[in-house]
Protein backbone atom coordinates (compact mmCIF):
# COMPACT_ATOMS: atom_id res chain seq x y z
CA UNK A 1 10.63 25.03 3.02
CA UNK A 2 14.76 25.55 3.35
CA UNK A 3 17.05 22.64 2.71
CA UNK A 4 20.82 22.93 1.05
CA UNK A 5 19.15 24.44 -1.97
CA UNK A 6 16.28 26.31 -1.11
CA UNK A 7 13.30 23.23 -1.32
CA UNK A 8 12.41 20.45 -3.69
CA UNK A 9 11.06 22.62 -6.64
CA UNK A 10 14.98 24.34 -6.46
CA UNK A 11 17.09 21.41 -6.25
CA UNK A 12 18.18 19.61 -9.31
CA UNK A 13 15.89 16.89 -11.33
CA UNK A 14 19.23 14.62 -11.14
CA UNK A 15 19.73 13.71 -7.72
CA UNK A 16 19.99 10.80 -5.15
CA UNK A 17 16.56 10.26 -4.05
CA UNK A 18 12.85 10.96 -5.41
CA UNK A 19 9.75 10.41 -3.26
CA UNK A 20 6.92 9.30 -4.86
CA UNK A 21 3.75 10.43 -2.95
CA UNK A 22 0.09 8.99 -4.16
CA UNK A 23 -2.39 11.48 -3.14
CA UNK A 24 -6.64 11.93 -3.12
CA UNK A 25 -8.08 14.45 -0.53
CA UNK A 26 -4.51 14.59 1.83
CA UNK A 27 -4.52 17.96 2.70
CA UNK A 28 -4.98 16.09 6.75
CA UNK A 29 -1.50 14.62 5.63
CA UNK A 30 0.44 16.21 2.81
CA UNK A 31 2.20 19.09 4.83
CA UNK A 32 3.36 16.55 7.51
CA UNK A 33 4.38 14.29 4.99
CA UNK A 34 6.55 16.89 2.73
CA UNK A 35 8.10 18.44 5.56
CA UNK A 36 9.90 15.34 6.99
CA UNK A 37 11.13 14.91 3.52
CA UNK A 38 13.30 18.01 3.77
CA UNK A 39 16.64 17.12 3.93
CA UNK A 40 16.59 13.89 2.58
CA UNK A 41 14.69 13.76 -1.00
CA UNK A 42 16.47 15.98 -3.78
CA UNK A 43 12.86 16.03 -5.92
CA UNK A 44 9.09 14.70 -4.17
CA UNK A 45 6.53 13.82 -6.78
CA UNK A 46 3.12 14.29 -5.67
CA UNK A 47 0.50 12.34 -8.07
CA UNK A 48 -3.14 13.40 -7.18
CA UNK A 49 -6.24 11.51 -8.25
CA UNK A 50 -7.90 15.48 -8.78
CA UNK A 51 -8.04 16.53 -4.88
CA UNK A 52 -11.51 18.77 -4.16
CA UNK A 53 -9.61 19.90 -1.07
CA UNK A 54 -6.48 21.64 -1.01
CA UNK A 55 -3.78 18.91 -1.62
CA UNK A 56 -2.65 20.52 -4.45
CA UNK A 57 -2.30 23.61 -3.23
CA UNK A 58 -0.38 22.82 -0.36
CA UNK A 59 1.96 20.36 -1.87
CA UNK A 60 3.11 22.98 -4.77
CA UNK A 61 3.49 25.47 -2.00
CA UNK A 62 5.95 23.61 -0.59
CA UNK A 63 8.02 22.99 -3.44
CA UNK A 64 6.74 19.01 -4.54
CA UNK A 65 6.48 19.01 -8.18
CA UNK A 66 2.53 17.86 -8.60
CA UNK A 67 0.76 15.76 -11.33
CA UNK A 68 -2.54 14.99 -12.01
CA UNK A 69 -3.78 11.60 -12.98
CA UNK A 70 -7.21 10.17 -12.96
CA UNK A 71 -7.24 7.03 -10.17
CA UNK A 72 -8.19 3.58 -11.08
CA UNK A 73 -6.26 1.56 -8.67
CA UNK A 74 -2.72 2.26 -6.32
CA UNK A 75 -0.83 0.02 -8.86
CA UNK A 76 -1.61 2.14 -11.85
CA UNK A 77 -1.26 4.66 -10.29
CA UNK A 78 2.04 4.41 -8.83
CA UNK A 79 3.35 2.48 -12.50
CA UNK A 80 1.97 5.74 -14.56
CA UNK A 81 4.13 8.03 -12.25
CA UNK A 82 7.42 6.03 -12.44
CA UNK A 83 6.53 5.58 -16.91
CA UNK A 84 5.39 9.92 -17.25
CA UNK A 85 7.28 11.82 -14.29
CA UNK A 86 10.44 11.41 -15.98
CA UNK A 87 11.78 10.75 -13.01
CA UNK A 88 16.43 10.82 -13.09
CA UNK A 89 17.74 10.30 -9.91
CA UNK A 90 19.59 7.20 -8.64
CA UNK A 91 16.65 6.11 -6.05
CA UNK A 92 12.72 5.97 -5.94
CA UNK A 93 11.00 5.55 -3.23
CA UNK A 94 7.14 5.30 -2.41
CA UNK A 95 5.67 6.52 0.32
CA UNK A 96 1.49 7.17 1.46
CA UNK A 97 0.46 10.85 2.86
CA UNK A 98 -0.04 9.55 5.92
CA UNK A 99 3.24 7.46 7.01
CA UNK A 100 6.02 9.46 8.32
CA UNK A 101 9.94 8.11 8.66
CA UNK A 102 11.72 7.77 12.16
CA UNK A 103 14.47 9.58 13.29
CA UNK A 104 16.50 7.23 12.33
CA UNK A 105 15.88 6.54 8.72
CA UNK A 106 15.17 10.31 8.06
CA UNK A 107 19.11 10.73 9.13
CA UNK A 108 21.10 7.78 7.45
CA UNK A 109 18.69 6.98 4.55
CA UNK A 110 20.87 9.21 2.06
CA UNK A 111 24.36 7.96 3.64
CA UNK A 112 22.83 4.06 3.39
CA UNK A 113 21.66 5.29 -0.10
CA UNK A 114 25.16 6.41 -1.07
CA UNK A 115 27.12 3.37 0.10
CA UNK A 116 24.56 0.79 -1.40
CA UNK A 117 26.19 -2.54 -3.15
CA UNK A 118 25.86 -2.33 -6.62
CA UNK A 119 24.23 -5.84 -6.71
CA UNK A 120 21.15 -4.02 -4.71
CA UNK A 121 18.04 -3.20 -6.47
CA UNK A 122 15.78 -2.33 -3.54
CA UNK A 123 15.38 -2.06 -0.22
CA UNK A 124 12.79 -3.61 2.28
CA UNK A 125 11.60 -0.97 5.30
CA UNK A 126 10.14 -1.77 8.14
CA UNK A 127 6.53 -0.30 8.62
CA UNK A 128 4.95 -0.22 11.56
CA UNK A 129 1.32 0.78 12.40
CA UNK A 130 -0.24 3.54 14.94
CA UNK A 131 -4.03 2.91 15.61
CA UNK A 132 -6.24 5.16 17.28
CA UNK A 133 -2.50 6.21 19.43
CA UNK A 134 -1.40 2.87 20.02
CA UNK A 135 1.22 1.34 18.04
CA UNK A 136 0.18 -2.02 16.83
CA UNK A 137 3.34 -4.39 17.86
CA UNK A 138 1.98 -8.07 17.89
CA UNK A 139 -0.50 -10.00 15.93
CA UNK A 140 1.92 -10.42 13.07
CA UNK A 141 1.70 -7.07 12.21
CA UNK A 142 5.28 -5.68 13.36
CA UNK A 143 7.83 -6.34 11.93
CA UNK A 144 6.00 -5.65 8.85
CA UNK A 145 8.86 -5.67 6.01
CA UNK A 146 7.93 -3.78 2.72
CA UNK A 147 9.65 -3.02 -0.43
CA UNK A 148 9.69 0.67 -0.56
CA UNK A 149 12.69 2.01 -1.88
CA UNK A 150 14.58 0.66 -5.47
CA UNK A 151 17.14 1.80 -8.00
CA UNK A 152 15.64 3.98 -10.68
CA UNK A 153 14.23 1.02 -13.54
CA UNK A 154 14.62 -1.75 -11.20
CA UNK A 155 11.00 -2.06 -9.77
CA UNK A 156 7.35 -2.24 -10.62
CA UNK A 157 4.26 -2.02 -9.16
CA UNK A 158 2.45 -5.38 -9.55
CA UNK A 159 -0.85 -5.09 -10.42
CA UNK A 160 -3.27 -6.83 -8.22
CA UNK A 161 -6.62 -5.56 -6.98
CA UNK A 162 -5.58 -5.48 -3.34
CA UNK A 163 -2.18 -6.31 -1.55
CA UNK A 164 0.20 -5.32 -4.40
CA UNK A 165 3.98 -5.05 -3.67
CA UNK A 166 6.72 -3.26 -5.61
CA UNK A 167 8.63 -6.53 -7.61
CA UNK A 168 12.54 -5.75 -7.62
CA UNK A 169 13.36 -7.25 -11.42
CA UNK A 170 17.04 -6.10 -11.25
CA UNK A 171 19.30 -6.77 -8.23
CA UNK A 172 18.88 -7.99 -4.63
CA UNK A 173 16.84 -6.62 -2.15
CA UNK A 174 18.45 -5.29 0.76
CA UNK A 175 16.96 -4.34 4.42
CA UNK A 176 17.18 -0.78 5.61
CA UNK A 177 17.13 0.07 9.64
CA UNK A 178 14.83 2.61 10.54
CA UNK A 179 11.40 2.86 9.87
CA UNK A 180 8.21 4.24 8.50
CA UNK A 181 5.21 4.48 10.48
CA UNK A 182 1.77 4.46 9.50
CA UNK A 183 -0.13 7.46 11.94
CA UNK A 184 -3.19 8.54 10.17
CA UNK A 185 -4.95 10.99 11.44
CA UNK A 186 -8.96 10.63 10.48
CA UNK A 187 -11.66 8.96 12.27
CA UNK A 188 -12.65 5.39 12.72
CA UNK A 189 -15.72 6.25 10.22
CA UNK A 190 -13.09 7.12 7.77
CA UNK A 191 -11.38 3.78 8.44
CA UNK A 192 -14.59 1.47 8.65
CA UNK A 193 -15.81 2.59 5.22
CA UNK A 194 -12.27 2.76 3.47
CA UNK A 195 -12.40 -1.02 4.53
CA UNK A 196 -15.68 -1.95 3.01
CA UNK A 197 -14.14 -0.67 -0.19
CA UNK A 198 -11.02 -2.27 0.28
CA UNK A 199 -13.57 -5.67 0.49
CA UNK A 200 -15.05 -5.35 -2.29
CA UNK A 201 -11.53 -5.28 -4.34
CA UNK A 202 -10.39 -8.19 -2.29
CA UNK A 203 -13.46 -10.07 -3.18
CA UNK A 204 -12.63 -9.61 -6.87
CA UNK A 205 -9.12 -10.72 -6.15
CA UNK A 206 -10.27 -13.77 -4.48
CA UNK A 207 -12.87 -14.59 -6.89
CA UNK A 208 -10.96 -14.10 -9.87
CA UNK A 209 -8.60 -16.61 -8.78
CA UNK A 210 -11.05 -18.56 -8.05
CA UNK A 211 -13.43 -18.87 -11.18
CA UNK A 212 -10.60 -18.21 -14.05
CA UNK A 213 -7.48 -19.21 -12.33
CA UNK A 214 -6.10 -15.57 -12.57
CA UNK A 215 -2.39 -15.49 -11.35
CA UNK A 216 -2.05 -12.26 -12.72
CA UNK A 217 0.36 -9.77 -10.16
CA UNK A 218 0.45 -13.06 -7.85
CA UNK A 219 3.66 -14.75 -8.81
CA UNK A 220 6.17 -14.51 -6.29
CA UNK A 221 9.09 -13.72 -8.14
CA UNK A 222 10.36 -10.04 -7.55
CA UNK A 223 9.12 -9.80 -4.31
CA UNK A 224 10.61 -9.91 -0.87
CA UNK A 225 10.67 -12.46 1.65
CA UNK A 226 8.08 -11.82 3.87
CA UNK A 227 5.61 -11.05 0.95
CA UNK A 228 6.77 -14.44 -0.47
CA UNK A 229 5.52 -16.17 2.55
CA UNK A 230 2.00 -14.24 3.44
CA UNK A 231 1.60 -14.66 -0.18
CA UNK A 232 2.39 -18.18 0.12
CA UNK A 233 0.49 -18.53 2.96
CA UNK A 234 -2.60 -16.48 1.79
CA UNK A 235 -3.49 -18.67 -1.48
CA UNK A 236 -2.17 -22.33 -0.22
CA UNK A 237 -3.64 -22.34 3.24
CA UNK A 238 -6.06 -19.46 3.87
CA UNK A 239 -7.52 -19.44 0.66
CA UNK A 240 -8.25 -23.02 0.71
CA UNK A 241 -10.16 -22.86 3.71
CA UNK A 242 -14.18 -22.74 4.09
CA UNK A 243 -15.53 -19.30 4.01
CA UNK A 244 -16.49 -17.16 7.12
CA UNK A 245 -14.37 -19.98 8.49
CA UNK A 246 -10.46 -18.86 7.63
CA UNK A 247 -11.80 -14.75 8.90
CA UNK A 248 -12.27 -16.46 12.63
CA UNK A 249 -9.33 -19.04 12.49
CA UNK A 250 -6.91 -16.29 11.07
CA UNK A 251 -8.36 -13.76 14.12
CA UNK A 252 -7.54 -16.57 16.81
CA UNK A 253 -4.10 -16.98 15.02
CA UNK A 254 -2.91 -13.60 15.38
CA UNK A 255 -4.83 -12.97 19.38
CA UNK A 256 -3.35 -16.08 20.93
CA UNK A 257 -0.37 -17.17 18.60
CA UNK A 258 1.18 -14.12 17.31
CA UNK A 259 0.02 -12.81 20.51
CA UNK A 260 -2.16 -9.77 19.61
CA UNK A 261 -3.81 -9.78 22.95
CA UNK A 262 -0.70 -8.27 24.31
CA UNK A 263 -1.90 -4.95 22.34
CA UNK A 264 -4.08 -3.59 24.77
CA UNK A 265 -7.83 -2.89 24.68
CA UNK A 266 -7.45 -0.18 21.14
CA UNK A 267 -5.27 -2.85 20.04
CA UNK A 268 -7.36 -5.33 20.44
CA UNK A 269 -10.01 -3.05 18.83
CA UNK A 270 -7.90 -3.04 15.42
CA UNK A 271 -7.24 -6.62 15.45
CA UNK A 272 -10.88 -7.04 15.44
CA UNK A 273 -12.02 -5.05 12.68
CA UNK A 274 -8.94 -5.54 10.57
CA UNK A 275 -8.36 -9.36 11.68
CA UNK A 276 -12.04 -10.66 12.14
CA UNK A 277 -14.34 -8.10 10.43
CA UNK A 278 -12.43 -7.00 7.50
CA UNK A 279 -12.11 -10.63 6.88
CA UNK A 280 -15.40 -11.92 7.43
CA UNK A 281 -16.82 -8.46 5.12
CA UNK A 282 -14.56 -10.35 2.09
CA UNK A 283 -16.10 -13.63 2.39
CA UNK A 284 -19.43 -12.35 2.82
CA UNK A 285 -19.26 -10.61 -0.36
CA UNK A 286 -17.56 -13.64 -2.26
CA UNK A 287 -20.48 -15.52 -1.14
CA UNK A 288 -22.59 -12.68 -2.13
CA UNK A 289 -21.39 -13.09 -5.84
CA UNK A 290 -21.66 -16.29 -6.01
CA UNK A 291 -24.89 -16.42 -5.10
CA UNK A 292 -26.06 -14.38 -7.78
CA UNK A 293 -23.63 -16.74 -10.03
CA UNK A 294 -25.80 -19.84 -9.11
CA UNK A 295 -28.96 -18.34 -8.50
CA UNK A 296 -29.58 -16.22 -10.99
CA UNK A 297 -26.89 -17.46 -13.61
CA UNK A 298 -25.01 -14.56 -13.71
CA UNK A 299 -21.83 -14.23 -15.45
CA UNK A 300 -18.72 -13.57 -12.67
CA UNK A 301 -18.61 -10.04 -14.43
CA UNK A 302 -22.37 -9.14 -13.83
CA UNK A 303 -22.17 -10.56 -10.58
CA UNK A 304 -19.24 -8.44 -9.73
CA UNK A 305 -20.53 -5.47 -10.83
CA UNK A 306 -24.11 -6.22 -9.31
CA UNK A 307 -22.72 -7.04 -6.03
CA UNK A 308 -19.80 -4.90 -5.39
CA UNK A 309 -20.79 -2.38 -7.80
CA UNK A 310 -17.40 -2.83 -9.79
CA UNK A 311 -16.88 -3.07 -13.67
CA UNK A 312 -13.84 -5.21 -14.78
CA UNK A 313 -11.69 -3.84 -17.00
CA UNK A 314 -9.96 -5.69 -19.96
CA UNK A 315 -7.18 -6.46 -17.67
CA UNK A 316 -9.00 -7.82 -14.79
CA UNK A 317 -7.85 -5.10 -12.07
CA UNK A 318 -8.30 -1.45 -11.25
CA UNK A 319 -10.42 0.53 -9.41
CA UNK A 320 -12.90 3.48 -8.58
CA UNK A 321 -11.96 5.02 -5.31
CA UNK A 322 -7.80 6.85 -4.72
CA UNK A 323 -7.39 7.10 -1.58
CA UNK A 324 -4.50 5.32 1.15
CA UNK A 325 -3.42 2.05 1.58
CA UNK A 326 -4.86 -0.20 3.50
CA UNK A 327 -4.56 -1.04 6.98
């Protein structure tokens, strides 16, 4: 890999930008993902949850400085990077092996970067999803604003089971044009089961809340404004609402009032399975729980760990499986 010094493992530690890149079994991703980063990140940090394929391999080939780091969830995980990596330059950002930047934000992110207002302690991107070759532009999906880049020290990882956000402690948070966009490339196997697993951490979010009053990682202070409001909006309204219930209203919502219908028939498909099903798999294994909670008087720790097959840790969040984001 060439860039004005010869690739990341030749340019120096302090620098304008570091990427941040989370990784488990990537080697579909990594090389498309380091490659766009020429040019634009002085150092990439690759953190790998012990790849059995070639991840590794690939990333220190072309030039990312790689650590390993056994997974329990993406919020450890991304906190025990930005506390060990030692990481000096003036910017972090965080990006997922499979998302790639446009044109545009790959040539005036380090000129934006540059010129930033003191008073700024992040930046909010605009991420946009690719499913099955169709971009996913209604439903309430796009614009989907996230917090992904922040002055080094500014920002943490809050640590939730599911739907964490980086929280911006120090400074504003500005809005970046350009984008990132979310193309992975495995099957819809891959997908359907990453989901189930993604459900049963939800579930343990949800019921957490629900049976200790955890509010752990689920303040909104730190975070931007359109987290604030889904976050708002997911534990005032749709988390008040009957189960099985809130999976169909919230699929009508986004079909016929955020007007997913206008996706076409594979975007329809994902709005489906991550509006209806993915919903309706949480709730089903909430209720699951709780059955065993009243039927069998389980503790919410047994029953989380029969059920979803999940041990709680002494801070009430992690994880088993690394892996991507999800979707």
């Amino acid at each position: 890999m060439t860039d004005r010094g010869g690739g990341f493992g030749a340019r120096p530690r302090v620098g304008l930008l570091s990427v941040i890149v989370l990784t488990y079994n990537e080697e579909r991703h990594i090389r498309r993902c380091l490659e766009q980063l020429d040019r634009v990140a002085d150092q990439v940090l690759v953190v790998d949850a012990f790849s059995t394929d070639a991840t590794r391999d690939i990333a220190e080939a072309m030039g990312a400085r790689v650590m390993t780091h056994a997974w329990t969830n993406y919020a450890d995980q991304l906190n025990w990077a930005l506390e060990n990596a030692g990481v000096t330059s003036d910017w972090v950002m965080r990006l997922d092996a499979d998302e790639v930047l446009d044109r545009r934000l790959k040539e005036g992110l380090r000129d934006w970067l540059t010129a930033a207002d003191p008073a700024t302690g992040g930046f909010e991107i605009r991420r946009r999803i690719v499913f099955m070759g169709r971009e996913i532009r209604h439903g309430g999906m796009s614009p989907m604003w996230v917090t992904r880049l922040w002055r080094r020290g500014a920002a943490r990882c809050e640590s939730t089971w599911m739907d964490e956000h980086m929280l911006v402690r120090d400074g504003g948070i500005g809005r970046l044009p350009g984008g990132i966009l979310d193309v992975n490339l495995r099957s819809l196997t891959w997908w359907t089961a990453k989901h189930n697993g993604y459900a049963s951490r939800e579930a343990v979010d949800l019921l957490l809340r629900q049976h200790r009053g955890d509010s752990h990682g689920h303040g909104l202070d730190g975070l931007n404004r359109q987290a604030r409001l889904k976050r708002w909006a997911k534990t005032r309204v749709y988390g008040r609402l009957p189960l099985g219930m809130r999976a169909w209203l919230y699929f009508l919502y986004r079909i016929f009032l955020r007007l997913g219908a206008l996706d076409g028939g594979r975007g329809m498909l994902f709005h489906v399975l991550q509006g209806l099903w993915y919903r309706y798999l949480v709730d089903a294994k909430v209720l699951e729980v709780q059955t065993l909670m009243v039927e069998r008087g389980y503790g919410i720790e047994r029953a989380i760990r029969e059920a979803l097959g999940i041990a709680l840790d002494a801070s009430d969040h992690g994880g088993r499986e690394p892996g991507t984001r999800p979707r």
